[in-house]
Every structure is written in C-alpha cells, then in structure tokens.
Protein backbone atom coordinates (compact mmCIF):
# COMPACT_ATOMS: atom_id res chain seq x y z
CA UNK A 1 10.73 -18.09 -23.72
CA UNK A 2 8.63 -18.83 -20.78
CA UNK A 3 5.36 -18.06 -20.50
CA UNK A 4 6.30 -15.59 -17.26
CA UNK A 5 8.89 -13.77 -19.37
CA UNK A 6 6.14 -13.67 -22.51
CA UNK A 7 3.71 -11.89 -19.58
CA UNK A 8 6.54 -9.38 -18.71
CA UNK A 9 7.05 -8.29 -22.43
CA UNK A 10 3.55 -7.95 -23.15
CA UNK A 11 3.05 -5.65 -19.72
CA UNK A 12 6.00 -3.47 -20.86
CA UNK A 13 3.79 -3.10 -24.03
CA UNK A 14 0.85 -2.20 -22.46
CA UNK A 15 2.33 -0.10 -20.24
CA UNK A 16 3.26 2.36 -22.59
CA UNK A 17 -0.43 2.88 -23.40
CA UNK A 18 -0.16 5.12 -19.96
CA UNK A 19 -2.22 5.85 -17.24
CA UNK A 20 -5.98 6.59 -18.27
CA UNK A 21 -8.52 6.61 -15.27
CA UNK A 22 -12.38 5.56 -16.19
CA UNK A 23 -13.87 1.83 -16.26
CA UNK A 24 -15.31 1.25 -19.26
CA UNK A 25 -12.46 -0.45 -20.63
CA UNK A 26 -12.05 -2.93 -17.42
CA UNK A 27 -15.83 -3.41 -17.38
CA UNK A 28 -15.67 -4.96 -21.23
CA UNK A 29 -12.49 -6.77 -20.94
CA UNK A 30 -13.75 -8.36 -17.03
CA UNK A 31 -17.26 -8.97 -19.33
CA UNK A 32 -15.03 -11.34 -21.87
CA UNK A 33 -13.96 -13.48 -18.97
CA UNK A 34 -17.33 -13.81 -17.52
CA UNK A 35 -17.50 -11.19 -14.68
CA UNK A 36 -14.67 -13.59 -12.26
CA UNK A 37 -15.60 -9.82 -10.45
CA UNK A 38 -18.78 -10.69 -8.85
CA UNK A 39 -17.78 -14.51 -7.98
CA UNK A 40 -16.07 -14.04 -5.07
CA UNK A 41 -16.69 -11.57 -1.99
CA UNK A 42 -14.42 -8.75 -2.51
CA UNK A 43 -13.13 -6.08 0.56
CA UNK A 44 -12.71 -3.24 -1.30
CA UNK A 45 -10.00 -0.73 0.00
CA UNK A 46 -9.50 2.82 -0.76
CA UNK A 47 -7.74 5.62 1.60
CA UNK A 48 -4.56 7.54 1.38
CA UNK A 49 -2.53 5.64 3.56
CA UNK A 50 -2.55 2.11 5.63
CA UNK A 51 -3.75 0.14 2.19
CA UNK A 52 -1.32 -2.53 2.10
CA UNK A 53 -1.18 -2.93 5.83
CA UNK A 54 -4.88 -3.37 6.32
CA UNK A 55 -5.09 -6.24 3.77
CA UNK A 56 -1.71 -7.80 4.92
CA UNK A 57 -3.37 -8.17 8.45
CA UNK A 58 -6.97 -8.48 7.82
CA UNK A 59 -5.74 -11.02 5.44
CA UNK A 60 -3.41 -13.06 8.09
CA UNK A 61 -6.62 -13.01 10.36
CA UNK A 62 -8.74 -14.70 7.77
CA UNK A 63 -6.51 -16.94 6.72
CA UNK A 64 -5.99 -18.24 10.24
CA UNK A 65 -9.74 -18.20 10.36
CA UNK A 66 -9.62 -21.10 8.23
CA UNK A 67 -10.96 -18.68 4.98
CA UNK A 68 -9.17 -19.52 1.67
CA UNK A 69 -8.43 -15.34 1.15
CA UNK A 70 -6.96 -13.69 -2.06
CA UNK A 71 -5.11 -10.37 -1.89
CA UNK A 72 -3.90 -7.89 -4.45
CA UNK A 73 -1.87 -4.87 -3.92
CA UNK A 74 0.25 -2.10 -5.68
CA UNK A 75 2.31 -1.05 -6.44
CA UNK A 76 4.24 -4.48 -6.59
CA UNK A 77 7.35 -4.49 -4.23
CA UNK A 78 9.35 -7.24 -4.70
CA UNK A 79 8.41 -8.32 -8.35
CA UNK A 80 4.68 -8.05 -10.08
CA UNK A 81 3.86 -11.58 -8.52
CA UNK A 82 3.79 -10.04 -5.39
CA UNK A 83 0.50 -8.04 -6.01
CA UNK A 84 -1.06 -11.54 -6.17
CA UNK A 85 -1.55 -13.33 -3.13
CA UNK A 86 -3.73 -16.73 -2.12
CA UNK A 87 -3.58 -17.12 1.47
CA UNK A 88 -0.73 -14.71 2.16
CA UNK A 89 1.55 -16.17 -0.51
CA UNK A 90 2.47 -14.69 -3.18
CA UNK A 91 1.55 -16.61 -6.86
CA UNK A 92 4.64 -18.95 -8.70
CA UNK A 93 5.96 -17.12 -11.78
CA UNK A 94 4.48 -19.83 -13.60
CA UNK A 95 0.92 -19.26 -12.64
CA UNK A 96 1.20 -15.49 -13.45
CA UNK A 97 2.51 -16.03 -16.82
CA UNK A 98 -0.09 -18.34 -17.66
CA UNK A 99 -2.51 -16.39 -16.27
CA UNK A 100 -1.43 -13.12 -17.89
CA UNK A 101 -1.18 -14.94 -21.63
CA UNK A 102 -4.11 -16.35 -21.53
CA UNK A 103 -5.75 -13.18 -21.15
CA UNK A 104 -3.71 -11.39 -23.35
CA UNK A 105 -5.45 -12.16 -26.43
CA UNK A 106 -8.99 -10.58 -24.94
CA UNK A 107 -7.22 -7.63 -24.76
CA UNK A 108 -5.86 -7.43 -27.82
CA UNK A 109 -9.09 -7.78 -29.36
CA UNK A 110 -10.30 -4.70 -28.13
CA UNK A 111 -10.45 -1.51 -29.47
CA UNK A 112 -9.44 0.40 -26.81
CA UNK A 113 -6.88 -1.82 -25.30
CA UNK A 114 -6.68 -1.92 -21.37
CA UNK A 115 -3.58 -0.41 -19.86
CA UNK A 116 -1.04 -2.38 -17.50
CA UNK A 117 -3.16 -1.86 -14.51
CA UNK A 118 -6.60 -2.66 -16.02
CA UNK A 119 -4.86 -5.99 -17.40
CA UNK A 120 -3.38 -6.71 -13.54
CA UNK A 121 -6.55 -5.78 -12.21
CA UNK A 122 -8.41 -8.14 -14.72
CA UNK A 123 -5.68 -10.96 -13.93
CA UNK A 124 -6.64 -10.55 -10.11
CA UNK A 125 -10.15 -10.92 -10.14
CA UNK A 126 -9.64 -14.16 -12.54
CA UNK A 127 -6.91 -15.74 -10.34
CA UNK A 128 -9.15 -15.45 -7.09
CA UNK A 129 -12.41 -17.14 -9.08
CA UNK A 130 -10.39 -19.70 -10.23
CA UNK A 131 -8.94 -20.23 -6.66
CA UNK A 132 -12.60 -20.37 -5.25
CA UNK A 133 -11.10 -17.31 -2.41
CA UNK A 134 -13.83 -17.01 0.13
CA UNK A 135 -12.67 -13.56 0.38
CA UNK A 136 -10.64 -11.31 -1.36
CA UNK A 137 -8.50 -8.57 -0.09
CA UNK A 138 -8.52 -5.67 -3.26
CA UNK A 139 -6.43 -2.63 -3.44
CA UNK A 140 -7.72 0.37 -4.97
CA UNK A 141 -4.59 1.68 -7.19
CA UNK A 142 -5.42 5.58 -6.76
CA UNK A 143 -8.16 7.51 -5.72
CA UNK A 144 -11.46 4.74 -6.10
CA UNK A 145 -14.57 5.70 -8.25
CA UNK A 146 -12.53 5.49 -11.63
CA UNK A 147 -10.12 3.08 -10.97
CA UNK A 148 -10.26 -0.22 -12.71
CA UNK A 149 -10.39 -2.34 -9.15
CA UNK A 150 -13.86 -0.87 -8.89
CA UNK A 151 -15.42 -2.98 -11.56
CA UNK A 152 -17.35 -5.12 -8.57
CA UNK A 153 -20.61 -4.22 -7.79
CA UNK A 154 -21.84 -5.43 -4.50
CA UNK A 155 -18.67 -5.59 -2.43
CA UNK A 156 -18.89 -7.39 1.00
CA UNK A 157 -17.46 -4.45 2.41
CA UNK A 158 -15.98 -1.19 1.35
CA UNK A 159 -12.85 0.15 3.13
CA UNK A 160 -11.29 3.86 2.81
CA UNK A 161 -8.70 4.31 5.78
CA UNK A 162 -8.30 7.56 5.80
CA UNK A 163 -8.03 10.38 3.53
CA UNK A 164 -5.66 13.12 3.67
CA UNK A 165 -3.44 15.41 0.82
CA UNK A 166 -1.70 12.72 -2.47
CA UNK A 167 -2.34 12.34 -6.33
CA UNK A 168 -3.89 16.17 -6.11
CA UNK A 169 -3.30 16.57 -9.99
CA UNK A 170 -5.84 13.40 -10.26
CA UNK A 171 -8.22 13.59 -7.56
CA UNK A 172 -8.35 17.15 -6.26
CA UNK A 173 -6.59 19.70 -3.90
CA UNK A 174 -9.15 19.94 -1.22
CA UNK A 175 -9.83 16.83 1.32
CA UNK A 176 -13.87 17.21 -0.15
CA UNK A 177 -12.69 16.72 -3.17
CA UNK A 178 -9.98 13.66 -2.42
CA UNK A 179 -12.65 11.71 -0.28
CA UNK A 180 -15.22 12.53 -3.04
CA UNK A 181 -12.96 9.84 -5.40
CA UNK A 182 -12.23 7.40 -2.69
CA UNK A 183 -15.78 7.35 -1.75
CA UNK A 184 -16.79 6.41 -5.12
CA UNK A 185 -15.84 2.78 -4.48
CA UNK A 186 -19.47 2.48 -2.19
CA UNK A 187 -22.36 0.71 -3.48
CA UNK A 188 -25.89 0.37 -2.85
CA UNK A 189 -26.82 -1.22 -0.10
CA UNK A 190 -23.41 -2.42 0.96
CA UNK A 191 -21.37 -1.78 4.44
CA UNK A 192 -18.75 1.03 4.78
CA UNK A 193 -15.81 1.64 7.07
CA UNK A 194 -14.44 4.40 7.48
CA UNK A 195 -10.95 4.82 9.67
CA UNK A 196 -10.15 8.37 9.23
CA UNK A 197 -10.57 11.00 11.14
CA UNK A 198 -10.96 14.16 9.19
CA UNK A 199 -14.08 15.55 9.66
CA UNK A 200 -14.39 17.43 6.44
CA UNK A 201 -13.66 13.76 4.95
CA UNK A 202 -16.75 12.01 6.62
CA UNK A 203 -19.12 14.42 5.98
CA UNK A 204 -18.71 13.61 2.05
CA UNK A 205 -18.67 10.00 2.95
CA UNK A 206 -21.70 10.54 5.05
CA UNK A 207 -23.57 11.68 2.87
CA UNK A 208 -22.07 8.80 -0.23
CA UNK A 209 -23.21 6.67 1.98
CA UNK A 210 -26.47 7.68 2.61
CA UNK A 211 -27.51 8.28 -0.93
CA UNK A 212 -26.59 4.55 -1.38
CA UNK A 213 -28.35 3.50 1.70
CA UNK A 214 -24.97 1.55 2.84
CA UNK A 215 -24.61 1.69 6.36
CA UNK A 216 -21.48 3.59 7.68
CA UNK A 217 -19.10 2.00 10.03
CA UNK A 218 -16.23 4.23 11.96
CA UNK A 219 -13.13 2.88 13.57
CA UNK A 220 -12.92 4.47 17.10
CA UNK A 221 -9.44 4.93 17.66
CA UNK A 222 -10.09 6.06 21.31
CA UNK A 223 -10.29 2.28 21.87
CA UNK A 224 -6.82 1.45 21.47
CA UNK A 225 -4.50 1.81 24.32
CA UNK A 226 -1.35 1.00 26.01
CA UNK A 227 0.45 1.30 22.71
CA UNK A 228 4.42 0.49 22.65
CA UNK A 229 6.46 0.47 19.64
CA UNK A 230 9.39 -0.60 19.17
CA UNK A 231 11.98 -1.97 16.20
CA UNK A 232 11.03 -4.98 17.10
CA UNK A 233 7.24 -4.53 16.03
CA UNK A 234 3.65 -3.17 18.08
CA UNK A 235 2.08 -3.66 20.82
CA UNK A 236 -1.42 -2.33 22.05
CA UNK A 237 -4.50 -2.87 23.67
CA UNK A 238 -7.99 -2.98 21.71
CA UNK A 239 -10.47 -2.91 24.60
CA UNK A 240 -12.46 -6.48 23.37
CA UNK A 241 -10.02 -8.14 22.05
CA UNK A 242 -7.51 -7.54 24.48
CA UNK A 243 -3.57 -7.06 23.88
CA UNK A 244 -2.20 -7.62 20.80
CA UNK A 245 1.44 -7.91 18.88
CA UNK A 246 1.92 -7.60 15.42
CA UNK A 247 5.66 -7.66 14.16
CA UNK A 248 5.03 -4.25 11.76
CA UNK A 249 6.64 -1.20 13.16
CA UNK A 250 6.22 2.35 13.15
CA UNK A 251 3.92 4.21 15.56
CA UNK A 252 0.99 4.16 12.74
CA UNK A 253 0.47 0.58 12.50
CA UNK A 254 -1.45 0.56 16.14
CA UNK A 255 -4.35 3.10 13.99
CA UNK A 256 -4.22 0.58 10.75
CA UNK A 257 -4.78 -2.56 13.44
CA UNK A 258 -7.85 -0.69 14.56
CA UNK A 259 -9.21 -0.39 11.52
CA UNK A 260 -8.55 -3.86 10.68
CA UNK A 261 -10.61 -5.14 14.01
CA UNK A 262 -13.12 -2.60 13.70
CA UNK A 263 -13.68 -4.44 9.54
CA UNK A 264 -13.00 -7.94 11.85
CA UNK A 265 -16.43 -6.87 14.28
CA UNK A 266 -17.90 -5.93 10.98
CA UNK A 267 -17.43 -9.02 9.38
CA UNK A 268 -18.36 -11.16 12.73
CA UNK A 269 -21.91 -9.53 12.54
CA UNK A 270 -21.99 -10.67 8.69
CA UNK A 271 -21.81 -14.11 9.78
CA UNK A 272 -18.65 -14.89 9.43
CA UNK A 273 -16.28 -17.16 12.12
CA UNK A 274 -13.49 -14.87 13.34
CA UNK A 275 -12.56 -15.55 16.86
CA UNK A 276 -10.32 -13.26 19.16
CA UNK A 277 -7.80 -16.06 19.17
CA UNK A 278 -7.64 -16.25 15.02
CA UNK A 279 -7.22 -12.53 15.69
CA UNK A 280 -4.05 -12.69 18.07
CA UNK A 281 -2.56 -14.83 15.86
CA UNK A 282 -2.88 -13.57 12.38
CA UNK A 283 -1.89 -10.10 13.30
CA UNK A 284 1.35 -12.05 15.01
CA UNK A 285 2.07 -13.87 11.39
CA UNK A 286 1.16 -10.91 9.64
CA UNK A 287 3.83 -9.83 7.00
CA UNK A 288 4.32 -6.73 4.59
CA UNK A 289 7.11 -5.61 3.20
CA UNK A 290 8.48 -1.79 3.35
CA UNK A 291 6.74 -0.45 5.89
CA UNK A 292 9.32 0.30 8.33
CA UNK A 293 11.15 -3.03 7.78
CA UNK A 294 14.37 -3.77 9.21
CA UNK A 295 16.32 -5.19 6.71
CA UNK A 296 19.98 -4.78 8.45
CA UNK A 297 20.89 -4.61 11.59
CA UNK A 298 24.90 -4.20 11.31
CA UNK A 299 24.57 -1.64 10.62
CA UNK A 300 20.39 -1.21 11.19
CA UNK A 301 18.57 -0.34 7.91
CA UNK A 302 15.56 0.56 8.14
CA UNK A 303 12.95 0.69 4.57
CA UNK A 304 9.86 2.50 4.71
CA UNK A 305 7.79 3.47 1.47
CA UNK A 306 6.01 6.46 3.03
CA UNK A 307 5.65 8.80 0.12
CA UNK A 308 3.37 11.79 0.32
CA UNK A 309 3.41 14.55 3.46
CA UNK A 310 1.71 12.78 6.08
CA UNK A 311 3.32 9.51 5.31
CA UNK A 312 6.58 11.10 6.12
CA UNK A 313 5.30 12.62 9.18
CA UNK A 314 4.23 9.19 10.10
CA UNK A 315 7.48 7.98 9.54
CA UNK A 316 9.17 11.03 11.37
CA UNK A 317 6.83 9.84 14.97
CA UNK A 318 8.23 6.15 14.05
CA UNK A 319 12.07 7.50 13.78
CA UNK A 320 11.69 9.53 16.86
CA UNK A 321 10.50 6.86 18.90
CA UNK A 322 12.50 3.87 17.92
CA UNK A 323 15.93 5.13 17.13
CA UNK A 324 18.39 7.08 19.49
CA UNK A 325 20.56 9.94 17.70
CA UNK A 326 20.83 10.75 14.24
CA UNK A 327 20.72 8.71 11.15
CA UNK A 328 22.26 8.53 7.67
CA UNK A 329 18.40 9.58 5.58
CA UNK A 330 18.94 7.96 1.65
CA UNK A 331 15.67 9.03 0.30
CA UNK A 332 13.97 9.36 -3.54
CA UNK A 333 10.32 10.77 -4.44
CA UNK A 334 7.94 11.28 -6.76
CA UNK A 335 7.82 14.86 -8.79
CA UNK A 336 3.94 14.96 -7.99
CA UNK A 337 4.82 15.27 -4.30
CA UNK A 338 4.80 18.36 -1.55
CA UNK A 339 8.90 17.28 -1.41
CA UNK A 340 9.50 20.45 -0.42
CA UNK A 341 7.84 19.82 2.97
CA UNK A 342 10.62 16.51 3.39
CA UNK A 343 13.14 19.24 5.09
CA UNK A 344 11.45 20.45 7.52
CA UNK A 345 9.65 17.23 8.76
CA UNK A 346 12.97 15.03 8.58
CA UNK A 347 16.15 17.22 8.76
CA UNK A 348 16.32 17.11 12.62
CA UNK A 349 17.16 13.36 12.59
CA UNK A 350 19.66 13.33 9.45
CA UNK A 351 22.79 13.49 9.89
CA UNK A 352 23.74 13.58 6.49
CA UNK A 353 20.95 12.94 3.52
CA UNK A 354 21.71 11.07 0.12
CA UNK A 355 19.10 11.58 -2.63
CA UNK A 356 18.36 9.42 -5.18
CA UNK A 357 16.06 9.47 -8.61
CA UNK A 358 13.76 5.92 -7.76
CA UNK A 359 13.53 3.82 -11.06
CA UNK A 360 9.80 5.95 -12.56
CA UNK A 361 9.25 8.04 -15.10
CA UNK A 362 6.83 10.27 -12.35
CA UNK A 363 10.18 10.30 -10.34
CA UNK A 364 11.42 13.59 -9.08
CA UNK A 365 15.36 14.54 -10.15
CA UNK A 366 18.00 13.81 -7.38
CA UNK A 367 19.47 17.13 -7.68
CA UNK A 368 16.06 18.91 -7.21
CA UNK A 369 15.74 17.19 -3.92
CA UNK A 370 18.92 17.46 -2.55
CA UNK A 371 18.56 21.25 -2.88
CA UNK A 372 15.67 21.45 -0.42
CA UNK A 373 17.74 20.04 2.18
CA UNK A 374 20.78 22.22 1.29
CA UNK A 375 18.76 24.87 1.02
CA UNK A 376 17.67 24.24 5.22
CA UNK A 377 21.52 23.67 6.09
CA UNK A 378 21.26 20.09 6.03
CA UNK A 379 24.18 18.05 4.28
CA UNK A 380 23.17 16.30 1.22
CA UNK A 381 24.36 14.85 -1.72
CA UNK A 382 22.83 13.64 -4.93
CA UNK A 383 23.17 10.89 -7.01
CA UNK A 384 22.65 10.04 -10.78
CA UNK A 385 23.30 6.37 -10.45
CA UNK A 386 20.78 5.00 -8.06
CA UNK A 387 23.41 1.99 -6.58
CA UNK A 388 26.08 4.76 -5.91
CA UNK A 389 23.61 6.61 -3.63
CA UNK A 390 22.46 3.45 -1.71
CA UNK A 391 26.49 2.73 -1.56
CA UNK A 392 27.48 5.50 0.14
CA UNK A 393 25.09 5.97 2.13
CA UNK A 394 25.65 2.70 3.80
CA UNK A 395 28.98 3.40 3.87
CA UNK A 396 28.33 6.44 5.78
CA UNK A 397 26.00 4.99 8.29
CA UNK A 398 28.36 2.19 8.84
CA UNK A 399 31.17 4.40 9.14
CA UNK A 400 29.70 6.55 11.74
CA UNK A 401 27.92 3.66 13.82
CA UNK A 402 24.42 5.12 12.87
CA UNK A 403 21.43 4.01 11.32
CA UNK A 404 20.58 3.87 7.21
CA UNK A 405 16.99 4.73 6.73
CA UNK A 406 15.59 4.76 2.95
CA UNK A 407 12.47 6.61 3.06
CA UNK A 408 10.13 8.05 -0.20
CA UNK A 409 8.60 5.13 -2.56
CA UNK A 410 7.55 1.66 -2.28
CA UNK A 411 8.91 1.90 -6.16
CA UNK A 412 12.62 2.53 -4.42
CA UNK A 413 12.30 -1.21 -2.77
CA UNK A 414 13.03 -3.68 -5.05
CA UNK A 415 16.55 -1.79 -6.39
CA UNK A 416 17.57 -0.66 -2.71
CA UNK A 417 17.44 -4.39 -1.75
CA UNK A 418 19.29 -5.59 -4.51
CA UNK A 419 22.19 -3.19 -3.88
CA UNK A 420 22.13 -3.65 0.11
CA UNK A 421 22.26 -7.88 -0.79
CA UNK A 422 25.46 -7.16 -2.53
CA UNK A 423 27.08 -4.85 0.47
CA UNK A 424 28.92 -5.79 3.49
C-alpha cells in the first residue's frame, strides 16, 4: 500500500469522527508540529461566496509576482490533493501521503482526536512551512471564528467577501449573526477587507474591527466598469489598473476580481512588489475549476458549484447573459439549503430539469427536489443512480441541440466529470 492510499484510509477514519466546530483541538495538534501556523504569512479568507475564486486569482497574481504562494481550499474538487496548492499546482499524491502519515501519529496521540478537516487543515499549514511559501492563500471551511483554519494569529491580511444567507443551522439566521462568525477570523492589529456590500454586514465588522484596532479596508465596486461576459471568460475595467481579462465566467467574477485588486493595493502599501503588469497577467493564467466551467462544447456543458440562494441567483445573471434559449438544468443540493427557492430562480431557462442526490451524507433526496420543480410546472425527473441522471440529461441536451448545465455542489464535480469523460 502506498503511502497516498494509507492517507486516504486513515481520512475515511477520521472522518467519521464528524463535524465538530471549536479550535482547541487544531491549536494542540498545530502545537505538536511546532506552530508551521505562524511561519509563513497567511491571507486569511472568510465570506459566503467568491472563496475559491479570490485565492485562485490573487494567487496567479503573486505567483507571477515572482512570490513562492501556497493555497488551500475546500471542499476538494477534483481529488483531496487539490486543496493543496504551491504556486498554483496542485501537490503529487506522493507528497500528500507522506505528509498526511507523518502526521497521523500526533493525532492519534491525542485525546480528543482532530476530525478530517482539522487534520487537512494541520497538513496545510505544515506543507506551506516546509515549502518556505512567502504567502499563503487559506480558505476558511465554514463560517471563521471556530473553524480550525483560524489557528493563525497575526494574519497578513484577513479577507471576508461578502456575507449573505448559508450554513444557518451553524452560524445563524440573521446576516448580524452570519458576519458575526466570519468576522471572527480578525486579529489585533491586523488589516481587513471587506468586499460585501450588505450594510447590516459591515456594521458588525465595523465594529470587530475596531475593538481589534485592525484597520478596515472596503472593495469599491463602483470602480469597475465596462464589464462583458461571455463563455469565453471576463472582461472589465478597474479604473488604475486598467482593462483586464480573466478566463472565469459568469457575471460575478468581475465583483470577486475587485476584491482581489482592492487585497492587491492592500498588499502594495505592505511593501510588497505587485505591478499592474503581474496583475494583467495572473488574472489571464488564473484557473479554478467549477465555477461556470465549460467542460463540453458539443454539446456545451456548462459546471458551476453555486450552492446556496444567492449563488444560484448568481448563476441565473451568468445563464441569462451567456446562453441563448433554454437549457437541459441536471442539478443536486444539499438538505441544509433554501432548495425550495431553486424553482423560481431557475425554471424560466430549463427546459427540462434532472435531479440528482450528489455523493454526501448532508445531501438532499432527488425525489424531494424534483418535486419543487414539478410542483411550479416545470418537467423534471429524478434519479437514484447519480450516472443515470448525468446520462440522460446529456442525452437530452444533445438530442435537442441545447445546452447541459449542472448546477448545486462543488461535491457534484468530481462524479459528473467522470460520467461526462465516458459519454459521447
């Protein structure tokens, strides 16, 4: 056995010790490996939406700016390597098993064992010491003040994109009480950005902020202009730096690249060497995967992971303004999710829908689904076996010379592409 496949079975063990939110456990085990936490300078994001692509560009950018810059993500989308990233590249197999066994024992030593996150989490903050990162690029996994990525204590910069309605039964049903959690991730005396724009949401980071004595950076989104979007990726104009391209689609990725050069003028007045040209071309190599991806384009398939209510809304503006006429919608959600919202917001493009139960145990029956669309006199049909559903509805989109779009969960991806690899 390999030590890669030794790393898998010992996640699948520790991920049946669940969820559990709180840092003391995360705190000891990143104590037994010497703190690789406060080694490197860590970006810390939070926010509902617009995570993964703020690292994926911010990281392109620094990486062309000649930084050596560590990422990590979730959930993973291709494989769990892919959370782990050195310079835009995800890790070998061989480095993550390693990596992951060598910890293992520290974690078995404790009483209260970390779960599978805290152990990723740990893994991440070891990989980038070891790798000497400059900078690294870390994901909060839900919500901020009590999850384990916010074991650092003086990041270089805290990020929360935006906060808006997801994870209520965690983190609250009021926006207060949402971007009271994803505030949490701001320390003393260290910058803040903030790329939202609910009001309600940057008073309680306001004031965060100020009882840390962090200074508190907003993204002015009134600076972008001349945006054009297209299947084909985005275009826009952000007054300083000029016009930009960056190969992501959908109409929100024009509002994530402003956050990412409003963190970019932040990090320019921290000292470090980002030039305007290092900015053109990262956000043109910049790479992420479900986010509006083409992945087909005989018949054009379109992935995008957008999960919770204004995700799909998002992903609604993107469908209206890059595809003409209706599609063929194959789409699978979480239970913990206002799915009952999916109707309204997406049954004027579908043509027929095809629901599907994504590989999770928080994922939300097909047949429940289907019925919300039904219930709105929209054609859909549900599937047990998650490969029939992504069969047919290809078939049906190729059939009828229309688009395939899989919308719902980044935790749909790695199945959906496996299937679609295997269709013709």
């Amino acid at each position: 056995m390999t030590a890669y496949d030794s790393a898998l079975e010992y996640l699948t063990t520790a991920s049946l010790r669940g969820s559990k939110l709180g840092l003391e456990r995360i705190v000891q085990l990143l104590e037994q490996l010497g703190n690789p936490q406060e080694k490197v300078k860590i970006i810390h994001i939070s926010g509902t939406n617009g995570k993964g692509s703020f690292g994926a560009m911010l990281g392109a950018i620094l990486t062309c700016a000649g930084y050596c810059t560590g990422s990590f993500s979730s959930p993973a989308i291709t494989d769990v390597t892919d959370s782990f990233r050195i310079n835009g590249a995800k890790i070998s197999q061989k480095i993550f098993g390693e990596l992951i066994c060598r910890i293992a024992p520290i974690c078995e030593s404790m009483d209260d064992k970390p779960t599978e996150f805290e152990i990723l989490t740990a893994a991440a903050y070891e990989l980038f010491a070891e790798n000497n990162c400059d900078i690294a690029l870390v994901e909060c996994g839900m919500g901020g003040d009590l999850d384990s990525t916010n074991a650092v204590s003086s990041p270089l910069l805290s990020v929360i994109t935006n906060v808006q309605m997801d994870h209520c039964s965690f983190l609250g049903n009021t926006i207060g009480e949402i971007a009271l959690h994803k505030a949490g991730i701001i320390k003393k005396d260290c910058p803040v950005l903030f790329g939202g724009s609910d009001n309600e949401a940057a008073r309680v980071i306001e004031q965060y902020a100020a009882n840390f004595g962090s200074r508190l950076y907003y993204t002015n989104h009134s600076r972008i202009s001349n945006i054009y979007c297209s299947l084909e990726g985005t275009c826009f104009n952000f007054d300083s730096f000029g016009d930009l391209y960056t190969p992501l689609s959908g109409t929100y990725q024009a509002r994530n690249a402003a956050n990412v050069l409003t963190a970019v003028e932040i990090l320019r007045e921290l000292g470090y060497n980002i030039s305007s040209e290092h900015v053109r071309i990262g956000l043109e190599k910049t790479k992420w995967h479900g986010r509006f991806e083409i992945l087909r384009k005989e018949p054009l398939v379109i992935f995008d992971g957008s999960h919770n209510p204004d995700g799909i809304r998002y992903a609604a503006d993107s469908i209206s303004c890059c595809i003409n006429g209706k599609i063929a919608l194959l789409i699978g959600v979480m239970a913990d999710k206002k799915y009952e919202l999916y109707a309204d917001l997406l049954g004027r493009f579908a043509e027929c829908v095809f629901t599907v139960k994504p590989d999770n145990p928080r994922a939300l029956d097909s047949d429940i689904l289907a019925k919300t669309f039904t219930a709105k006199g929209i054609s859909s049909t549900s599937f047990n076996i998650f490969s029939d559903g992504v069969k047919t509805a290809y078939c049906f989109a190729k059939s009828h010379g229309i688009p395939l779009v899989a919308l719902g969960s980044l935790y749909m991806y790695k199945e959906f592409t496996y299937v679609l690899d295997k269709l013709k």
